[in-house]
PDB file of N, CA and C in Angstrom:
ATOM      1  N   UNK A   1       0.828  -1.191   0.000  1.00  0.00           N
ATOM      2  CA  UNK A   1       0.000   0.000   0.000  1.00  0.00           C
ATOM      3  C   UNK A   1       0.873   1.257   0.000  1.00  0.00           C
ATOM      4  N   UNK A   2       1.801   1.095   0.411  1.00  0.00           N
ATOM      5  CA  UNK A   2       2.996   2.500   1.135  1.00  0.00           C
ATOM      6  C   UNK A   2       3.513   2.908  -0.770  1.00  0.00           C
ATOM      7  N   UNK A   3       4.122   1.428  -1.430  1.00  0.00           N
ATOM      8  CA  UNK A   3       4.075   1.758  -2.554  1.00  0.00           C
ATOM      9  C   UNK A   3       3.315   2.472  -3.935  1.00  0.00           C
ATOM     10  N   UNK A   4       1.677   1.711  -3.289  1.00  0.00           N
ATOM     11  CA  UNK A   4       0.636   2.711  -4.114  1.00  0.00           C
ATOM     12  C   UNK A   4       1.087   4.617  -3.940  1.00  0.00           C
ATOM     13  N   UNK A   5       0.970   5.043  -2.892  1.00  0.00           N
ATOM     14  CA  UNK A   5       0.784   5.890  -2.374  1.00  0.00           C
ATOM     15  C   UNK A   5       1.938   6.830  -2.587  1.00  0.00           C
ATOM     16  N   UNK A   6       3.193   5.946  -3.015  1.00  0.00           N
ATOM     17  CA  UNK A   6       4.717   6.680  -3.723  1.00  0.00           C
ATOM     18  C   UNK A   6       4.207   6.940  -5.420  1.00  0.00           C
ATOM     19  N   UNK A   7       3.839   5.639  -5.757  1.00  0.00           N
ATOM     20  CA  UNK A   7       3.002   5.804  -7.262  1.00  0.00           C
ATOM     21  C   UNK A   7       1.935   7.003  -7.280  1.00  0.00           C
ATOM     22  N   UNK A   8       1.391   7.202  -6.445  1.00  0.00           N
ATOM     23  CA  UNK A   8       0.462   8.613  -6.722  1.00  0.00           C
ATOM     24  C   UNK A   8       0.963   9.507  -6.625  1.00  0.00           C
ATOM     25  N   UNK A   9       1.538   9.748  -5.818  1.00  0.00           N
ATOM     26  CA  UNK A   9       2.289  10.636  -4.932  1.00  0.00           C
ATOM     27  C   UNK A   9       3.011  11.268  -6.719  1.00  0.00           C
ATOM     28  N   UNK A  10       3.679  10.306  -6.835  1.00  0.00           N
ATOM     29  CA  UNK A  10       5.356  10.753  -8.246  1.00  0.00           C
ATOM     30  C   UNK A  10       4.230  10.863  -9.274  1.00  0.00           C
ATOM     31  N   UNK A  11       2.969  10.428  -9.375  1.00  0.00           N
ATOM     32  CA  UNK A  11       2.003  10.507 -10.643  1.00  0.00           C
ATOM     33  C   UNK A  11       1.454  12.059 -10.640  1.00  0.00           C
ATOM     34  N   UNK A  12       1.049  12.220  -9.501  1.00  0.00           N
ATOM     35  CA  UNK A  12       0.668  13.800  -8.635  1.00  0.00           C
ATOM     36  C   UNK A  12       1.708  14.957  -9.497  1.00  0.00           C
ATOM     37  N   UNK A  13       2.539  14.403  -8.542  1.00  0.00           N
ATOM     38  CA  UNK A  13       3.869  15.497  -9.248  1.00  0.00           C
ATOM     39  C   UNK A  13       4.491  16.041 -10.525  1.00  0.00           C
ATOM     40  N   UNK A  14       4.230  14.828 -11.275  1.00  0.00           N
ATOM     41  CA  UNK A  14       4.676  14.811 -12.895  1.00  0.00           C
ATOM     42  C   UNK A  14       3.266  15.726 -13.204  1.00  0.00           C
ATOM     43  N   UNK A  15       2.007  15.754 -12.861  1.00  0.00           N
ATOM     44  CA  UNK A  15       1.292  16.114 -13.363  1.00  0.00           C
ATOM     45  C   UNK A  15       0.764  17.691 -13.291  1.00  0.00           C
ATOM     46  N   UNK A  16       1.416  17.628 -11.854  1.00  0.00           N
ATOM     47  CA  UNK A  16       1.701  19.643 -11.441  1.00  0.00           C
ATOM     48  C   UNK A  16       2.941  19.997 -12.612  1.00  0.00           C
ATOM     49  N   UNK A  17       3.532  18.862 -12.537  1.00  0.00           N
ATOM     50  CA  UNK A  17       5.167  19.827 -13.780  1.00  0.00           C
ATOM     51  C   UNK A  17       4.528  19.632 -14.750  1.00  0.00           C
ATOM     52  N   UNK A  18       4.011  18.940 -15.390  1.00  0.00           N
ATOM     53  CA  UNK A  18       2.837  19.078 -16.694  1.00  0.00           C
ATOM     54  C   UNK A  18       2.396  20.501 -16.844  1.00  0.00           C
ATOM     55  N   UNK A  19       1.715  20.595 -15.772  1.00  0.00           N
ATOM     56  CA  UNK A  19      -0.132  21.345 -15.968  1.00  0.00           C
ATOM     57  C   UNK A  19       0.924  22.917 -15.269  1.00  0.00           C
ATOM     58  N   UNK A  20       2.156  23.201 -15.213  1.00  0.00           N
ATOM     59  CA  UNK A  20       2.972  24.273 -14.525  1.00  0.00           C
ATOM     60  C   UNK A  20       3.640  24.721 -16.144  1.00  0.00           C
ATOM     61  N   UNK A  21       4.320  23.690 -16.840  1.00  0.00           N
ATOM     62  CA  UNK A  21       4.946  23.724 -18.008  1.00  0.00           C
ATOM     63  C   UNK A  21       3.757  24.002 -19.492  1.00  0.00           C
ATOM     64  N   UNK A  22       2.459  23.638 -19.436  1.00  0.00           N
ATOM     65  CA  UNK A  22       1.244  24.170 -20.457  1.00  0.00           C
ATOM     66  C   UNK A  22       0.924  25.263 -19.811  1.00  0.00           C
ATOM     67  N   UNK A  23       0.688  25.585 -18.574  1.00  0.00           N
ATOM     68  CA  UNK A  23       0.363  27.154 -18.301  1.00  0.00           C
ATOM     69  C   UNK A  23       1.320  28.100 -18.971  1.00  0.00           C
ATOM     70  N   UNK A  24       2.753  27.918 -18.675  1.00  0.00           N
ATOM     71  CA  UNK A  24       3.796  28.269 -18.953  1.00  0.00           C
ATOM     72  C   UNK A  24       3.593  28.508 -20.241  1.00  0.00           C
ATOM     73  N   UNK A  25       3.744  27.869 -21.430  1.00  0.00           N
ATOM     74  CA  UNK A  25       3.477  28.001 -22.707  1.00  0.00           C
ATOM     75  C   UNK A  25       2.495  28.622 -23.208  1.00  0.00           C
ATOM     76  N   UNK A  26       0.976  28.909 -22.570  1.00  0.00           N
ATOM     77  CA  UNK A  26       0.038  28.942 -22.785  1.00  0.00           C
ATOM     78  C   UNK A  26       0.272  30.845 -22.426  1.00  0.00           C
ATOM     79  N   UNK A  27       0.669  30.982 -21.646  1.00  0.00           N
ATOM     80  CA  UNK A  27       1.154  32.347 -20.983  1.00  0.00           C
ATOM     81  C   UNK A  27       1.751  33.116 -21.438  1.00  0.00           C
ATOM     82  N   UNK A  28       2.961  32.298 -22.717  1.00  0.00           N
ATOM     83  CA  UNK A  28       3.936  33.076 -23.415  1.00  0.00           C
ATOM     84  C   UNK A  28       3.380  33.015 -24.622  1.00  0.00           C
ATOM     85  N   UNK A  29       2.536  32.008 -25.359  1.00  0.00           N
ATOM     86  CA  UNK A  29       1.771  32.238 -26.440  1.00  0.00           C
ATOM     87  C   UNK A  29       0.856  33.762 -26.044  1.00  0.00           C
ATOM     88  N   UNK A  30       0.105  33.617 -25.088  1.00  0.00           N
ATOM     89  CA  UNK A  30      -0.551  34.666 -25.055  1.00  0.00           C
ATOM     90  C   UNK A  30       0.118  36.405 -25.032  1.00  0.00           C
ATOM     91  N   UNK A  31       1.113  36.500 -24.275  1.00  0.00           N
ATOM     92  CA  UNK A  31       2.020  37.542 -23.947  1.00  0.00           C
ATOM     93  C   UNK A  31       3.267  37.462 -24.377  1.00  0.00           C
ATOM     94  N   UNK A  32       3.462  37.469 -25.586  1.00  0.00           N
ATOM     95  CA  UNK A  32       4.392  36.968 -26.365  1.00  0.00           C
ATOM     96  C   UNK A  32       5.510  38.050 -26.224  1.00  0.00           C
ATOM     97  N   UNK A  33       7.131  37.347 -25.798  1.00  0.00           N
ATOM     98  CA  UNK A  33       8.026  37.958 -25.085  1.00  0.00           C
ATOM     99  C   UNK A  33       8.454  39.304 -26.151  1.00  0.00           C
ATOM    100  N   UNK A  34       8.236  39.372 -26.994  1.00  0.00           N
ATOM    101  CA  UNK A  34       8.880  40.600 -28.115  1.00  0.00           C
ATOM    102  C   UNK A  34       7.836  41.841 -27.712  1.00  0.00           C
ATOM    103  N   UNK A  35       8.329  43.025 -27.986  1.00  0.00           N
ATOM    104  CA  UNK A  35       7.097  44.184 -27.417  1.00  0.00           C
ATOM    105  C   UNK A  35       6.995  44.561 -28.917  1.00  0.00           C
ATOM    106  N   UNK A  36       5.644  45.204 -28.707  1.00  0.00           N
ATOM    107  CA  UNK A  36       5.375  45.524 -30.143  1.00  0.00           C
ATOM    108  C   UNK A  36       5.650  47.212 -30.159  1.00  0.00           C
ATOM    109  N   UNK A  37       6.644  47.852 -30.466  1.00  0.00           N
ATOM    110  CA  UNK A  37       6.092  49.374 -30.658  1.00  0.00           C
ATOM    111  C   UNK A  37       5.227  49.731 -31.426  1.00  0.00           C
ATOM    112  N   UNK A  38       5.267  51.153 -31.000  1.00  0.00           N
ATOM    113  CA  UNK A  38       4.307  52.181 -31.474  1.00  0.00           C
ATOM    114  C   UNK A  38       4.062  52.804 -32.834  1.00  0.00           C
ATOM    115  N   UNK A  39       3.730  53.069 -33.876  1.00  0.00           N
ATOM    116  CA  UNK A  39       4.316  53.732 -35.011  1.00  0.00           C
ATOM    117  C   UNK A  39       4.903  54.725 -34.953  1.00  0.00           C
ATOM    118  N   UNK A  40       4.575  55.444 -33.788  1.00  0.00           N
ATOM    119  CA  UNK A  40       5.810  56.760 -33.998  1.00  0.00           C
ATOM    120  C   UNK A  40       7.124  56.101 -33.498  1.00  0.00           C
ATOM    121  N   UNK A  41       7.099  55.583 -32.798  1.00  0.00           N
ATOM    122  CA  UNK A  41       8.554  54.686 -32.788  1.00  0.00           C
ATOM    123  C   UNK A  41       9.385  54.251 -33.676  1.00  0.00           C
ATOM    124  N   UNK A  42       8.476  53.652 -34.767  1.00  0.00           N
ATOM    125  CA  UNK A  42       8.749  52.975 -35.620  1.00  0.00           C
ATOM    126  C   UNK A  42       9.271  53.679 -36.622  1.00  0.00           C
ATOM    127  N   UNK A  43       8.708  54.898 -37.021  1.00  0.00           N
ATOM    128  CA  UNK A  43       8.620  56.356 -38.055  1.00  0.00           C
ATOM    129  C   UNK A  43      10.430  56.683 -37.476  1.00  0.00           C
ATOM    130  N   UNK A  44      10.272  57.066 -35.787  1.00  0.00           N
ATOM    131  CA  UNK A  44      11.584  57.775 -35.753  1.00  0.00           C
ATOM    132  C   UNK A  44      12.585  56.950 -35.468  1.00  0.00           C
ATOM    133  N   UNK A  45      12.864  55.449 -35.071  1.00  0.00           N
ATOM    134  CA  UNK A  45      13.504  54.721 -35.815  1.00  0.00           C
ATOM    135  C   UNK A  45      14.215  54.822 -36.821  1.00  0.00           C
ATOM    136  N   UNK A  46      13.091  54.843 -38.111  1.00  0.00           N
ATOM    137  CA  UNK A  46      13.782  54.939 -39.255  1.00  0.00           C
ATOM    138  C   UNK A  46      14.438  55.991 -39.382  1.00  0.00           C
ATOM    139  N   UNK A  47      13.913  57.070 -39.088  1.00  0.00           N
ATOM    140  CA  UNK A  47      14.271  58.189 -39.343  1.00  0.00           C
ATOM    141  C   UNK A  47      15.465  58.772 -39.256  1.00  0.00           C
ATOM    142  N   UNK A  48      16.046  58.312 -37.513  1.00  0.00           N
ATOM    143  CA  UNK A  48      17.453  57.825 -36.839  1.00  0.00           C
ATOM    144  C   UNK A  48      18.183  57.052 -37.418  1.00  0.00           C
ATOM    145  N   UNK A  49      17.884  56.140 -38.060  1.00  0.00           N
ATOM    146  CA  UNK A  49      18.662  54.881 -38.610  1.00  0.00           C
ATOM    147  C   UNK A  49      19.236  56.388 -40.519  1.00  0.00           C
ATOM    148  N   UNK A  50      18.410  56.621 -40.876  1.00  0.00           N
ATOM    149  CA  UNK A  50      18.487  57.089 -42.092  1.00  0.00           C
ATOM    150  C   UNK A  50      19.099  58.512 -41.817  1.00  0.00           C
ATOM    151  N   UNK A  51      19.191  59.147 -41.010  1.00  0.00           N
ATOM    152  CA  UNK A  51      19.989  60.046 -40.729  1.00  0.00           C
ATOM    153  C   UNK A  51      20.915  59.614 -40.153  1.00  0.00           C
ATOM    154  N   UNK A  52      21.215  59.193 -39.749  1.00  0.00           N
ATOM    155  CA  UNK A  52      22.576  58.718 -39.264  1.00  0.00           C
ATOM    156  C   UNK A  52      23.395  58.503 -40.386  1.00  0.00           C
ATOM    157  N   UNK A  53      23.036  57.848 -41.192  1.00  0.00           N
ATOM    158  CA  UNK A  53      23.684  56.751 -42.770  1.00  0.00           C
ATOM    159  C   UNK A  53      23.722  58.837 -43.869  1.00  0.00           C
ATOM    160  N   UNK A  54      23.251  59.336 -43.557  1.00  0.00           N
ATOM    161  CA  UNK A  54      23.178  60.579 -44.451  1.00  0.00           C
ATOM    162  C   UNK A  54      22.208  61.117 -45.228  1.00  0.00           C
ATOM    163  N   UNK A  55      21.249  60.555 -45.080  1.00  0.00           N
ATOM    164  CA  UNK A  55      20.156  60.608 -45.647  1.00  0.00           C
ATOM    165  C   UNK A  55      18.811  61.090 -45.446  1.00  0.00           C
ATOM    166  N   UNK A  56      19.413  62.489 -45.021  1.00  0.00           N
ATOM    167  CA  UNK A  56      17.953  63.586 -43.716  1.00  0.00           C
ATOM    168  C   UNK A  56      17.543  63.611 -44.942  1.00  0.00           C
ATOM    169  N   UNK A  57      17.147  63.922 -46.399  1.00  0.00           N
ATOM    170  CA  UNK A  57      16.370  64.519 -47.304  1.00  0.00           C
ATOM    171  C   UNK A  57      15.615  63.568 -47.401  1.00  0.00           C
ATOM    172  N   UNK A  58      15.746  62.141 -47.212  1.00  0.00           N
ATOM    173  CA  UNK A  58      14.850  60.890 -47.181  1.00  0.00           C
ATOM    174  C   UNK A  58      14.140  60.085 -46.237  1.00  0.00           C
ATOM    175  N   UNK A  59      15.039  61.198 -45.206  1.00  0.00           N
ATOM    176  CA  UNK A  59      14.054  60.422 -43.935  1.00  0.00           C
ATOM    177  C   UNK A  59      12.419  60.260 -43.439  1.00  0.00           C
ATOM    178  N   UNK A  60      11.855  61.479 -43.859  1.00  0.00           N
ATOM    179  CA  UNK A  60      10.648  61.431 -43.901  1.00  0.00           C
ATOM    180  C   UNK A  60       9.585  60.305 -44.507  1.00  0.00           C
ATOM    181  N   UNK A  61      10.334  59.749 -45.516  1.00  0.00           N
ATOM    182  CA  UNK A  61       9.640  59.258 -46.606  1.00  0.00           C
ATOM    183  C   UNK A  61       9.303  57.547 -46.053  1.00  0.00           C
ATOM    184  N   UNK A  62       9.524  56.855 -45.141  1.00  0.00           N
ATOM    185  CA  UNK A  62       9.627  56.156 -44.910  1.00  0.00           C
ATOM    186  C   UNK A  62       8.730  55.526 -43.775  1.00  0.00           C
ATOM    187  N   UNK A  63       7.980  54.654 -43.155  1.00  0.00           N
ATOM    188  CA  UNK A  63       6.962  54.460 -42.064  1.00  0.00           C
ATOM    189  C   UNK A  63       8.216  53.530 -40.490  1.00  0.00           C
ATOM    190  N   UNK A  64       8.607  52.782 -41.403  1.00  0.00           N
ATOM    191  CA  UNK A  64       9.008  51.381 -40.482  1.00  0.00           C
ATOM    192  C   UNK A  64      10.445  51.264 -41.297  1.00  0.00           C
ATOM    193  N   UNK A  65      11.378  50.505 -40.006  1.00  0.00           N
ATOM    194  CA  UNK A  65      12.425  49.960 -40.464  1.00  0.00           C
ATOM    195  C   UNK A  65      12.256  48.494 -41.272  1.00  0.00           C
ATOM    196  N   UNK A  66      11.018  47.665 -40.947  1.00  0.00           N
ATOM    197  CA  UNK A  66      10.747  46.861 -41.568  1.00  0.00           C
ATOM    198  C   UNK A  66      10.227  46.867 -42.860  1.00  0.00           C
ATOM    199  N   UNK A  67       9.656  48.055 -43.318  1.00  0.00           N
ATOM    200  CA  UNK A  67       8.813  48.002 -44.209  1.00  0.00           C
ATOM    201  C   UNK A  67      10.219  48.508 -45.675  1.00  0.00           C
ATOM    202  N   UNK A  68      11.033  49.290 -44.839  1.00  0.00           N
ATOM    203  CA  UNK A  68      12.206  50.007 -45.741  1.00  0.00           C
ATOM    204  C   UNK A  68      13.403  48.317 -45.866  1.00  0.00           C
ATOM    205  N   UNK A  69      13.082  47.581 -45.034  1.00  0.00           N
ATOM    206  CA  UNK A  69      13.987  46.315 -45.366  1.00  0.00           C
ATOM    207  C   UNK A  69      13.663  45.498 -46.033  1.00  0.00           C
ATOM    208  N   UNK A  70      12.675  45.460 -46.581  1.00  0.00           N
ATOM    209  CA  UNK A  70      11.690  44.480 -47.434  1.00  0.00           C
ATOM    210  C   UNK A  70      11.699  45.330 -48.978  1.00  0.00           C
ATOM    211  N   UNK A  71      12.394  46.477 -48.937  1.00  0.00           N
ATOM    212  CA  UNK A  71      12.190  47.167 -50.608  1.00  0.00           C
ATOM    213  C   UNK A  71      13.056  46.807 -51.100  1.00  0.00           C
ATOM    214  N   UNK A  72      13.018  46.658 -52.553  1.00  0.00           N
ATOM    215  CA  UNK A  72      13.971  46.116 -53.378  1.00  0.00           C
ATOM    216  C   UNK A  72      14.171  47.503 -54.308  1.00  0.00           C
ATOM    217  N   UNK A  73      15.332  47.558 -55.312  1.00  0.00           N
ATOM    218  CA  UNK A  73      16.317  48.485 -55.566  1.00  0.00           C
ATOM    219  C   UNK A  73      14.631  49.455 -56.976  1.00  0.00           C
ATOM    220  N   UNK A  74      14.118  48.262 -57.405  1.00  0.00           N
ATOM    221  CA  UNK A  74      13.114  48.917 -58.241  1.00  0.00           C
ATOM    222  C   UNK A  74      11.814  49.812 -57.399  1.00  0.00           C
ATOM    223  N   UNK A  75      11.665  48.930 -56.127  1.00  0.00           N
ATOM    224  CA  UNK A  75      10.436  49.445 -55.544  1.00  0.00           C
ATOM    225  C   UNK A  75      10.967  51.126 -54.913  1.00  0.00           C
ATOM    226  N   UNK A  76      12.282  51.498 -54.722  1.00  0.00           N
ATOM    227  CA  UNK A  76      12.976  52.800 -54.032  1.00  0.00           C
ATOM    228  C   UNK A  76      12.786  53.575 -55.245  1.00  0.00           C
ATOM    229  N   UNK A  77      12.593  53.114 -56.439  1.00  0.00           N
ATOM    230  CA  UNK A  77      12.425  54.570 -57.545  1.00  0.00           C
ATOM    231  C   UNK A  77      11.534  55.444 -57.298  1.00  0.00           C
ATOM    232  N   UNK A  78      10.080  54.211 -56.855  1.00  0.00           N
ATOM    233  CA  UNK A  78       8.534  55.506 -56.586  1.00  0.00           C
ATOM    234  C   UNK A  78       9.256  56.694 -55.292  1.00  0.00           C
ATOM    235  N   UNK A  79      10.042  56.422 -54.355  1.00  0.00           N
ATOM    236  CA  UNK A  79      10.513  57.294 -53.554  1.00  0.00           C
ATOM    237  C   UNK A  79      11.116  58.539 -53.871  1.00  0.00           C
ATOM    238  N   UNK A  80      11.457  58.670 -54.986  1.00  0.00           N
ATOM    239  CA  UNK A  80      12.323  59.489 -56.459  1.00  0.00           C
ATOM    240  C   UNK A  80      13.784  59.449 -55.592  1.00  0.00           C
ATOM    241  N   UNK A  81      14.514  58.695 -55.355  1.00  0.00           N
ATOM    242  CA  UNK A  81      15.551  58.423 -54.925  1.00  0.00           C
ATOM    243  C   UNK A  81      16.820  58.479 -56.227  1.00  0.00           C
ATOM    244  N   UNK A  82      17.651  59.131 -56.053  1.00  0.00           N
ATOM    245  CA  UNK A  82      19.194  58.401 -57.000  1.00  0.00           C
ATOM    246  C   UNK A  82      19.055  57.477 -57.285  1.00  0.00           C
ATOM    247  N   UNK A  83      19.510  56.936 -58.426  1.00  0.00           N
ATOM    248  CA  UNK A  83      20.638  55.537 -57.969  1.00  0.00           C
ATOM    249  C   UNK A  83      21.723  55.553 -57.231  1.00  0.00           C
ATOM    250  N   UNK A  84      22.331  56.666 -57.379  1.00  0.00           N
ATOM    251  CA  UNK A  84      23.191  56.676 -55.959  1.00  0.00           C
ATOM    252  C   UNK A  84      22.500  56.371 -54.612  1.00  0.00           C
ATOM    253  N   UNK A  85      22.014  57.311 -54.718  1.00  0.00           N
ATOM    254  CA  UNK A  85      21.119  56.964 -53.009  1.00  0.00           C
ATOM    255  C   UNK A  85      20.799  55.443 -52.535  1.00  0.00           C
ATOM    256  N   UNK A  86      19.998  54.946 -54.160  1.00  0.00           N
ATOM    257  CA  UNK A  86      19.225  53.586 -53.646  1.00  0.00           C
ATOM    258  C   UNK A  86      20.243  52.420 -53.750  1.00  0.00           C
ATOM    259  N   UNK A  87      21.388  52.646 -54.338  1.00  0.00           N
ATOM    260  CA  UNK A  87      22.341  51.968 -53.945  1.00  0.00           C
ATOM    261  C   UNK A  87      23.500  51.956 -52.575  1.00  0.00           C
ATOM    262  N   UNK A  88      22.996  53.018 -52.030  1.00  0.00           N
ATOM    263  CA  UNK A  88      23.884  53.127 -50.911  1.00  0.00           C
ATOM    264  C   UNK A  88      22.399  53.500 -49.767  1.00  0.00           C
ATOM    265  N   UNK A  89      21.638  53.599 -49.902  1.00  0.00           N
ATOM    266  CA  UNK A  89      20.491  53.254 -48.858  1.00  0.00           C
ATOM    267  C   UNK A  89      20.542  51.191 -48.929  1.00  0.00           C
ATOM    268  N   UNK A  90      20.040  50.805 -49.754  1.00  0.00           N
ATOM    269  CA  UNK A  90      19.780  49.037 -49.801  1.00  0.00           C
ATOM    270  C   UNK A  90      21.179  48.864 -49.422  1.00  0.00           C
ATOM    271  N   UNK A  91      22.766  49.121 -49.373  1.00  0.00           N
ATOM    272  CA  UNK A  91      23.557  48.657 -49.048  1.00  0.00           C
ATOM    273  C   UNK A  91      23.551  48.416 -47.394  1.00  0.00           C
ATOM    274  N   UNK A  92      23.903  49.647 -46.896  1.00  0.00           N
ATOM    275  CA  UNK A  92      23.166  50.177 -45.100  1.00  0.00           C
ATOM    276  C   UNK A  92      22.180  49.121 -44.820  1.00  0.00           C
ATOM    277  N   UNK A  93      21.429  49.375 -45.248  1.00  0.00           N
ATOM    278  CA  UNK A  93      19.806  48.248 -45.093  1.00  0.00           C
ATOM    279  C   UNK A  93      19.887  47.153 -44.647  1.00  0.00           C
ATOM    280  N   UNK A  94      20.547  46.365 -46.060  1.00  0.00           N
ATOM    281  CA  UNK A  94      20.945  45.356 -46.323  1.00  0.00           C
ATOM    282  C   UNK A  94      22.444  44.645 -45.345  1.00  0.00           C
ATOM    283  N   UNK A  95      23.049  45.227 -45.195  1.00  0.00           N
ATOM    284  CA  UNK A  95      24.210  45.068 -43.522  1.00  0.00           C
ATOM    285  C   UNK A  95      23.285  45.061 -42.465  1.00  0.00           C
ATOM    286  N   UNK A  96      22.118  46.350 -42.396  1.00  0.00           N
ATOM    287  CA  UNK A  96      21.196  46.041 -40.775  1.00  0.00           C
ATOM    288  C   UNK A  96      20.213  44.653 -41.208  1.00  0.00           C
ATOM    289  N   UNK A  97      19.880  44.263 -42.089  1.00  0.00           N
ATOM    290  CA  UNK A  97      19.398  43.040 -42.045  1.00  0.00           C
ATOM    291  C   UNK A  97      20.196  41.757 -41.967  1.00  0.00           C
ATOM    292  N   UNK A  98      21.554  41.762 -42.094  1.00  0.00           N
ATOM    293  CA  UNK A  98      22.707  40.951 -41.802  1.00  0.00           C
ATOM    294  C   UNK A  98      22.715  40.992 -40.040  1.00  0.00           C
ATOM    295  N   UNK A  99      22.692  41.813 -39.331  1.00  0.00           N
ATOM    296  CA  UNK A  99      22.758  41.882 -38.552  1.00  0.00           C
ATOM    297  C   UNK A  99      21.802  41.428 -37.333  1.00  0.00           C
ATOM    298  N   UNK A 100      20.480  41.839 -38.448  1.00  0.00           N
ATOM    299  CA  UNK A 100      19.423  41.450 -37.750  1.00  0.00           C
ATOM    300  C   UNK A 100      19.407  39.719 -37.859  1.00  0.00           C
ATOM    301  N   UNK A 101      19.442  38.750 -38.771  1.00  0.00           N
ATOM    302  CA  UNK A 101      19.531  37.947 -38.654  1.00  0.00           C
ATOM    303  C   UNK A 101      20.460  37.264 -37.926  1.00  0.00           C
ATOM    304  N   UNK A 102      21.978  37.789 -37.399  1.00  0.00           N
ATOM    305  CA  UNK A 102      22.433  37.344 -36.479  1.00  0.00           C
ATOM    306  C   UNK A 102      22.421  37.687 -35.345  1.00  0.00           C
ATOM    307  N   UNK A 103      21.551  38.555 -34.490  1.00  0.00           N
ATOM    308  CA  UNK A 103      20.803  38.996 -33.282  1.00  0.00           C
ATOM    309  C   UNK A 103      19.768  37.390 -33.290  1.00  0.00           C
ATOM    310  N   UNK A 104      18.872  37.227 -34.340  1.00  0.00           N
ATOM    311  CA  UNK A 104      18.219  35.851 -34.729  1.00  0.00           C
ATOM    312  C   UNK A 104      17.933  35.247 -34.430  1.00  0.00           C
ATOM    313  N   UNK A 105      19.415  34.057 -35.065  1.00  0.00           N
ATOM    314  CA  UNK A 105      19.411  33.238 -35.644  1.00  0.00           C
ATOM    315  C   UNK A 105      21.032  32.806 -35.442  1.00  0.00           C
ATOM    316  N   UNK A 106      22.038  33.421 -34.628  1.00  0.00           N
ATOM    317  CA  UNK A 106      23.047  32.762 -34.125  1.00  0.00           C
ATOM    318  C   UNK A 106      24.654  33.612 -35.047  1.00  0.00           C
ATOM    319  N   UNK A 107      25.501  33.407 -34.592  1.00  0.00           N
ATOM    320  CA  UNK A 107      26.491  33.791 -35.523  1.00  0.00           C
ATOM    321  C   UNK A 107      26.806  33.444 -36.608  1.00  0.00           C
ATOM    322  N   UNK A 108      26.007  31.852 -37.248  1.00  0.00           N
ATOM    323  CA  UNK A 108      26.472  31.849 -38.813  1.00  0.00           C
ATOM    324  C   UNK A 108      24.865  31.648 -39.084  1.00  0.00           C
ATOM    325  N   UNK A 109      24.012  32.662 -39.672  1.00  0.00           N
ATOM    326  CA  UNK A 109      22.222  32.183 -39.829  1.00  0.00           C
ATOM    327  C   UNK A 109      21.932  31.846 -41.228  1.00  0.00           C
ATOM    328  N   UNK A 110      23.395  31.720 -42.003  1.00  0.00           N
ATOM    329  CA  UNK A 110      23.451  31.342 -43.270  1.00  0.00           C
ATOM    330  C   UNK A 110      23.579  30.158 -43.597  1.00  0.00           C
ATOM    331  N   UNK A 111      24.307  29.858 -42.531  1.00  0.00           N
ATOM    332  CA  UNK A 111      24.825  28.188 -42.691  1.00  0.00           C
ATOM    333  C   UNK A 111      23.750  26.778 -42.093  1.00  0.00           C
ATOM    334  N   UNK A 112      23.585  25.819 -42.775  1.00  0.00           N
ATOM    335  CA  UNK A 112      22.712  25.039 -42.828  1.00  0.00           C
ATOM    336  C   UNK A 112      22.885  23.728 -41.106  1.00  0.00           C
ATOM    337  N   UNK A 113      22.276  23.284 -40.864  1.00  0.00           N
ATOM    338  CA  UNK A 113      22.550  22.300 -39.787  1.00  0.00           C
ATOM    339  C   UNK A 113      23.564  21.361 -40.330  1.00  0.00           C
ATOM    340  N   UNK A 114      24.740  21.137 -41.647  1.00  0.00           N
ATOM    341  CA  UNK A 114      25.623  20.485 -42.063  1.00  0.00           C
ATOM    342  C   UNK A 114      26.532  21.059 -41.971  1.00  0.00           C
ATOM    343  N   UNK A 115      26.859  22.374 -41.666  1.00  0.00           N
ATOM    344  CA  UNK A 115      27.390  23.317 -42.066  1.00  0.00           C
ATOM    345  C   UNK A 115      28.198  24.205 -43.044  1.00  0.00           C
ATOM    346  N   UNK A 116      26.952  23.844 -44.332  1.00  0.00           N
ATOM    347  CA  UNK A 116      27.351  24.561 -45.699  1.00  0.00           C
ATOM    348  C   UNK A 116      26.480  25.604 -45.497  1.00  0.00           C
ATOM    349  N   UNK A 117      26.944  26.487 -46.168  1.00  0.00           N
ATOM    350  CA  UNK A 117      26.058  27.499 -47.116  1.00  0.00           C
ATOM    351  C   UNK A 117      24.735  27.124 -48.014  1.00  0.00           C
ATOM    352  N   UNK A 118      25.118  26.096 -48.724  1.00  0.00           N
ATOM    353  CA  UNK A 118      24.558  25.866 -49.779  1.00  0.00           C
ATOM    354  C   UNK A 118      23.901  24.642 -49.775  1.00  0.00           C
TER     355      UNK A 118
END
């Protein structure tokens, strides 16, 4: 009987670390650890990021750092940008999205679980 009562007992327990570990998950699904800013955050962000790099005449033009990392060299023309510019704006960009992926995704986020590239 003493044995039943170790069997419940350790059955008990596994089942609080269960029902402790789905709250847990259930908690961080809900309140998910990344904060979301604000759009004006987001606006002067960019804005900071693009003045900094030299580019106060273009800073305005822009909402999100995400939305300016996702443009490609054709979609920066509607902006009436250079080609100078849009080649040395997507360069900048394109390094903070290098970067961002290794904040990520680890120090090599290129390299495969074999460890090629390719």
């Amino acid at each position: 009987e003493g044995e039943e009562e170790d069997a419940d007992d350790e059955e008990l327990s596994s089942f609080v670390a269960l029902t402790k570990s789905v709250h847990q998950s259930m908690s961080a699904l809900q309140q998910p650890h990344w904060f979301q800013h604000s759009d004006e955050f987001e606006q002067e962000f960019v804005r900071r990021f693009l003045v900094g790099k030299g580019f106060e005449q273009h800073a305005d033009k822009f909402r999100s750092m995400s939305c300016l990392s996702k443009l490609k060299t054709r979609q920066l023309r509607k902006f009436e940008l250079c080609a100078k510019h849009r080649k040395r704006v997507l360069r900048h960009v394109n390094k903070w999205n290098e970067l961002q992926n290794i904040i990520k995704y680890g120090e090599k986020p290129y390299f495969r679980s074999n460890g090629y590239d390719r």
